[in-house]
N, C-alpha and C. Protein backbone atom coordinates (compact mmCIF):
# COMPACT_ATOMS: atom_id res chain seq x y z
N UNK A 1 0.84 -1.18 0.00
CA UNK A 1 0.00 0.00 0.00
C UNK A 1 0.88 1.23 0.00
N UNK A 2 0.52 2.14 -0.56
CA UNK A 2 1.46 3.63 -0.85
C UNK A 2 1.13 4.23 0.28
N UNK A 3 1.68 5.30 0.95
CA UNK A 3 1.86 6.36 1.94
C UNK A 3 0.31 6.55 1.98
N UNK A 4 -0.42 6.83 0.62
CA UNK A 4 -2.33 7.30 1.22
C UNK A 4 -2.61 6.51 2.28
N UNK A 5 -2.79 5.07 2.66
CA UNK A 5 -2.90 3.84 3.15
C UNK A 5 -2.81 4.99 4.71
N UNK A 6 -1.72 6.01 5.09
CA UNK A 6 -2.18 6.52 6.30
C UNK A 6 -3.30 7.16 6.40
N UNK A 7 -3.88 7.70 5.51
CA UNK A 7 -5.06 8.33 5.78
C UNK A 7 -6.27 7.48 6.07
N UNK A 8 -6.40 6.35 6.42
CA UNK A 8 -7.04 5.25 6.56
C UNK A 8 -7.05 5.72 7.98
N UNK A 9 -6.92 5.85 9.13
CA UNK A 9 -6.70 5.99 10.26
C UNK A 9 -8.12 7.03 10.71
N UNK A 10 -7.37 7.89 9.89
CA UNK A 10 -8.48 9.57 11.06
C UNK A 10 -9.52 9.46 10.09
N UNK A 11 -9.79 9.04 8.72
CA UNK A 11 -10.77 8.82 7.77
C UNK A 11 -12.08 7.94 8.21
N UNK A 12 -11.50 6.88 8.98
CA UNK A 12 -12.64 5.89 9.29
C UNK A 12 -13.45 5.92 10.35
N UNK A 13 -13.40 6.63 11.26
CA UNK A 13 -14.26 6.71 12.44
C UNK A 13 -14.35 8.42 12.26
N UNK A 14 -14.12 9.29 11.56
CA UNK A 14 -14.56 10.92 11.60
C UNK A 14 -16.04 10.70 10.69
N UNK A 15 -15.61 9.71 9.62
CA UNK A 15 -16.75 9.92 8.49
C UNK A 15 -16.63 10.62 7.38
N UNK A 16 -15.88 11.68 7.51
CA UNK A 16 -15.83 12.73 6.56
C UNK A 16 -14.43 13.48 6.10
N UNK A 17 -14.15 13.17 4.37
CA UNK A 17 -12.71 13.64 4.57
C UNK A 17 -12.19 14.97 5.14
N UNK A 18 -13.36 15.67 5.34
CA UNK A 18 -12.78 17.19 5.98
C UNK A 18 -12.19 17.33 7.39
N UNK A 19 -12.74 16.38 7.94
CA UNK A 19 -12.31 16.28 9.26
C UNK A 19 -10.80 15.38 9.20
N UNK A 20 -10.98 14.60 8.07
CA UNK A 20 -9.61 13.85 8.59
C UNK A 20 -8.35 14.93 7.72
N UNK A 21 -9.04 15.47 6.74
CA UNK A 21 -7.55 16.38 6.15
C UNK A 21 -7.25 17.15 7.34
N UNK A 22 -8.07 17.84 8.32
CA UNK A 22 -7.96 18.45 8.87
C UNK A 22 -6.54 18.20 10.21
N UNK A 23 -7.07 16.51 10.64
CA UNK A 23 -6.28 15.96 11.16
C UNK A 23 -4.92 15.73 11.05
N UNK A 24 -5.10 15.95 9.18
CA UNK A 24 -3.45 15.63 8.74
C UNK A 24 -3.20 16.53 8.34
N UNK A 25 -3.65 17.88 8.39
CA UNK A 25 -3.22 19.14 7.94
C UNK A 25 -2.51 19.21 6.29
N UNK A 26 -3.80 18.52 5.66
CA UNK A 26 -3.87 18.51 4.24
C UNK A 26 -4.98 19.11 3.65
N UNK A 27 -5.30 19.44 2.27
CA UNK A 27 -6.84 20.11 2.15
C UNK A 27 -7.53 18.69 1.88
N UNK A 28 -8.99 18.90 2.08
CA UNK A 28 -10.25 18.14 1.27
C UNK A 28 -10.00 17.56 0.09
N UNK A 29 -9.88 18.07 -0.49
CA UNK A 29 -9.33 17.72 -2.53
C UNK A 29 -8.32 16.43 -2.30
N UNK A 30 -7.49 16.96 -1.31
CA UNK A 30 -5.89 15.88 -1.66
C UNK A 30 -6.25 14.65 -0.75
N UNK A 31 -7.24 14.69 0.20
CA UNK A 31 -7.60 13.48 0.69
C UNK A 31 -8.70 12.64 -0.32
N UNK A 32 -9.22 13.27 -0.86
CA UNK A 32 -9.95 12.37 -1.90
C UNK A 32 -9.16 12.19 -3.01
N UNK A 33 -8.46 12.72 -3.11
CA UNK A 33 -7.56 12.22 -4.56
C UNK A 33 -6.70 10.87 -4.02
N UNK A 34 -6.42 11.44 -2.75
CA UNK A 34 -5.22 10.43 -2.45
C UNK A 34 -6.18 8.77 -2.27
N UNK A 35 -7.19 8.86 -1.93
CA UNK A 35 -8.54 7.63 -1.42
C UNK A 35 -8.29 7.21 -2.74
N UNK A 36 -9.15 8.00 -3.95
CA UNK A 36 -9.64 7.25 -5.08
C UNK A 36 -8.32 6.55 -5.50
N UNK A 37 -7.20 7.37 -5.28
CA UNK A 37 -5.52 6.53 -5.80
C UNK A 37 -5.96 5.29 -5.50
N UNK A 38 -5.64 5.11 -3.78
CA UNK A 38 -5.51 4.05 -2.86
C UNK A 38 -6.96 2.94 -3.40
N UNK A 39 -8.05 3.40 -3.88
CA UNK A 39 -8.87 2.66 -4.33
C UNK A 39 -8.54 1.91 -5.40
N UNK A 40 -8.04 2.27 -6.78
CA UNK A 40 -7.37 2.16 -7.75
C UNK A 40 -6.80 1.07 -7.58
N UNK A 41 -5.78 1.48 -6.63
CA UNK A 41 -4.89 0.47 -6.86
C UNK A 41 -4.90 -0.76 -5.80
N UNK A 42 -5.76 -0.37 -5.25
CA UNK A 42 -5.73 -1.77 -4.33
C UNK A 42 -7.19 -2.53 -5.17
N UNK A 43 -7.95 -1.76 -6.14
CA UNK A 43 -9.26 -2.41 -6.83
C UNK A 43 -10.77 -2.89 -5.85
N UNK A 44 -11.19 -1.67 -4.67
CA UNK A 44 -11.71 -1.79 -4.09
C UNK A 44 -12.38 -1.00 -3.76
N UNK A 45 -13.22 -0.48 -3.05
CA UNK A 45 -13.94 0.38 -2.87
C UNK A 45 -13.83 0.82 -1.30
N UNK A 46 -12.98 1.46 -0.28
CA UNK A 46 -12.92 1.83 0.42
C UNK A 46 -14.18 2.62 1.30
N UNK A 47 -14.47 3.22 0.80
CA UNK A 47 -15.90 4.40 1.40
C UNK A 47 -16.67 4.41 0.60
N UNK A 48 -17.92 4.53 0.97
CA UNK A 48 -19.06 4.95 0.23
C UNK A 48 -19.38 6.24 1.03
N UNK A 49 -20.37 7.06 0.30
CA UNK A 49 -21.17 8.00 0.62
C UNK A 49 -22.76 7.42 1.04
N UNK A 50 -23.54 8.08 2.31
CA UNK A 50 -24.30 7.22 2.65
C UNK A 50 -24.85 8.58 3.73
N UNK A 51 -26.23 9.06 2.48
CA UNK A 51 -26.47 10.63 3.25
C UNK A 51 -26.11 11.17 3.84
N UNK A 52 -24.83 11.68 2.83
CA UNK A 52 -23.67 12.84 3.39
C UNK A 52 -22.44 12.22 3.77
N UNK A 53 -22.58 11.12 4.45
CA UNK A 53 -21.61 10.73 5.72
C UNK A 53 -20.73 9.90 4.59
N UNK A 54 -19.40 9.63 5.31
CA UNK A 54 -18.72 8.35 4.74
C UNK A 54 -18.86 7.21 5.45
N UNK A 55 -19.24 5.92 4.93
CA UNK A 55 -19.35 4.85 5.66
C UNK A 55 -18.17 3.70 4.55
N UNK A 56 -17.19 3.25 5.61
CA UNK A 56 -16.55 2.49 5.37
C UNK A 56 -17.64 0.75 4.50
N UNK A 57 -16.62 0.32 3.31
CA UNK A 57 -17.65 -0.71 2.78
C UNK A 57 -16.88 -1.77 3.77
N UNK A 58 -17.46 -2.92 3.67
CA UNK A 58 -16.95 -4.27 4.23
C UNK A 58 -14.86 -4.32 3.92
N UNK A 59 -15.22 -4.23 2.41
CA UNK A 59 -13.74 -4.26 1.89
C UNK A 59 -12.94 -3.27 2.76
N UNK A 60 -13.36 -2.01 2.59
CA UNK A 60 -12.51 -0.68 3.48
C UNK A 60 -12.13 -1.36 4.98
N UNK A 61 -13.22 -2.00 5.75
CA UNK A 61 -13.02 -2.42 7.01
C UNK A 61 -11.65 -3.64 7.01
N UNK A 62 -11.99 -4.13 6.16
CA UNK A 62 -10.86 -5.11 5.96
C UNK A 62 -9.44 -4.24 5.64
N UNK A 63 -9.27 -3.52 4.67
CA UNK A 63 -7.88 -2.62 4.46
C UNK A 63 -7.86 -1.94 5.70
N UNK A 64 -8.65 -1.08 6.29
CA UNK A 64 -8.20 -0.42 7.55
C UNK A 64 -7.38 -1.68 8.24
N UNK A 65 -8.06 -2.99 8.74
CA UNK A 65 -7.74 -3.95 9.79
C UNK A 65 -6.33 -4.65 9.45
N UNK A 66 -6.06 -4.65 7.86
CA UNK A 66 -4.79 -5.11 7.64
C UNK A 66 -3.33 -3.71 7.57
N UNK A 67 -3.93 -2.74 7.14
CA UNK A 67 -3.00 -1.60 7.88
C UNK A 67 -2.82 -1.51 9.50
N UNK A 68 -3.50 -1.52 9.94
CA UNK A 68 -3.35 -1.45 11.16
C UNK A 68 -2.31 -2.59 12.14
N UNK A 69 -2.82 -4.11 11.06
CA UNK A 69 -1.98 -4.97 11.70
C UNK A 69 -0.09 -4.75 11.34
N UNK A 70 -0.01 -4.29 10.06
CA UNK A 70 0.90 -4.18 9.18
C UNK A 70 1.58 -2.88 10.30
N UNK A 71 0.98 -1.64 10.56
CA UNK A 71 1.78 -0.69 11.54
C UNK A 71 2.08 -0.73 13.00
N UNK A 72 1.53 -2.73 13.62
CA UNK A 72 1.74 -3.03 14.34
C UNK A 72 3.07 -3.11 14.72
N UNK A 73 2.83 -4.22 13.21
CA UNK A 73 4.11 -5.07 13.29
C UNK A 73 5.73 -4.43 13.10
N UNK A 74 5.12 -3.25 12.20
CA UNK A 74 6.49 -2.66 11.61
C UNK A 74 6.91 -2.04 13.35
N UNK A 75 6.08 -1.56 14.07
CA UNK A 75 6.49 -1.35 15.82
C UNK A 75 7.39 -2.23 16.07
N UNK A 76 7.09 -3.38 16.27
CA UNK A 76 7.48 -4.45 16.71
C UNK A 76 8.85 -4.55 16.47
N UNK A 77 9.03 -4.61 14.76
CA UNK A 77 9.97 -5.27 14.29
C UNK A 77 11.07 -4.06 14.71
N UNK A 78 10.67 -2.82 14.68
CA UNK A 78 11.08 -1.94 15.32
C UNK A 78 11.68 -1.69 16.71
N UNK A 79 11.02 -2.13 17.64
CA UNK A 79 11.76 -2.39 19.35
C UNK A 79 12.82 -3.90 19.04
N UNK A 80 12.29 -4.27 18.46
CA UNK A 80 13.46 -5.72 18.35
C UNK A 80 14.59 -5.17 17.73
N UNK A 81 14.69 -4.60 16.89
CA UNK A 81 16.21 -3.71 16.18
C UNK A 81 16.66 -3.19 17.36
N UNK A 82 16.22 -2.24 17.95
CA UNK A 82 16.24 -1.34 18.69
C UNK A 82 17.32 -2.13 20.03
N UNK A 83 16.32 -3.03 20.51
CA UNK A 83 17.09 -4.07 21.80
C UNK A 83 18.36 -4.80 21.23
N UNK A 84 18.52 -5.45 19.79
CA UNK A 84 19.25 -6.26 19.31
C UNK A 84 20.33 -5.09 19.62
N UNK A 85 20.24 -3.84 19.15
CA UNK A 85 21.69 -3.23 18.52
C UNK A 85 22.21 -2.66 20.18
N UNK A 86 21.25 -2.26 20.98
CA UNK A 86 21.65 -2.22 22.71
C UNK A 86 22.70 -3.13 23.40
């Protein structure tokens, strides 16, 4: 997944990309550009619109849950470098 893949975070529980550009101190425009990318290319449909609101689809819930595991791990693999080179 490309760098958009962070905007997955403040996107999914605000609802609305204004609130999450806001979060990332990006405009409106570049969070939807950067989504439809991340849609593209992963061939999925991340958000729907759903009177007004954004509601994550099944698929989106699934990409959020595997980013999330994925920025676990990179933690992880992260304190283990960290202790090894100590």
């Amino acid at each position: 997944m490309r760098a958009y893949a962070r905007l997955l975070e403040p996107l999914a529980p605000l609802k609305a990309y204004a609130g999450g550009a806001k979060q990332l101190s990006i405009t409106q425009p570049a969070v939807s550009q950067h989504i439809k990318a991340l849609e593209q290319e992963l061939g999925v449909r991340i958000f729907e619109r759903i009177n007004g609101q954004l509601v994550v689809t099944k698929q989106g819930e699934e990409v959020v849950n595997a980013r999330r595991k994925c920025l676990g791990c990179t933690i992880t693999c992260g304190r283990i470098c960290a202790t090894a080179a100590a």
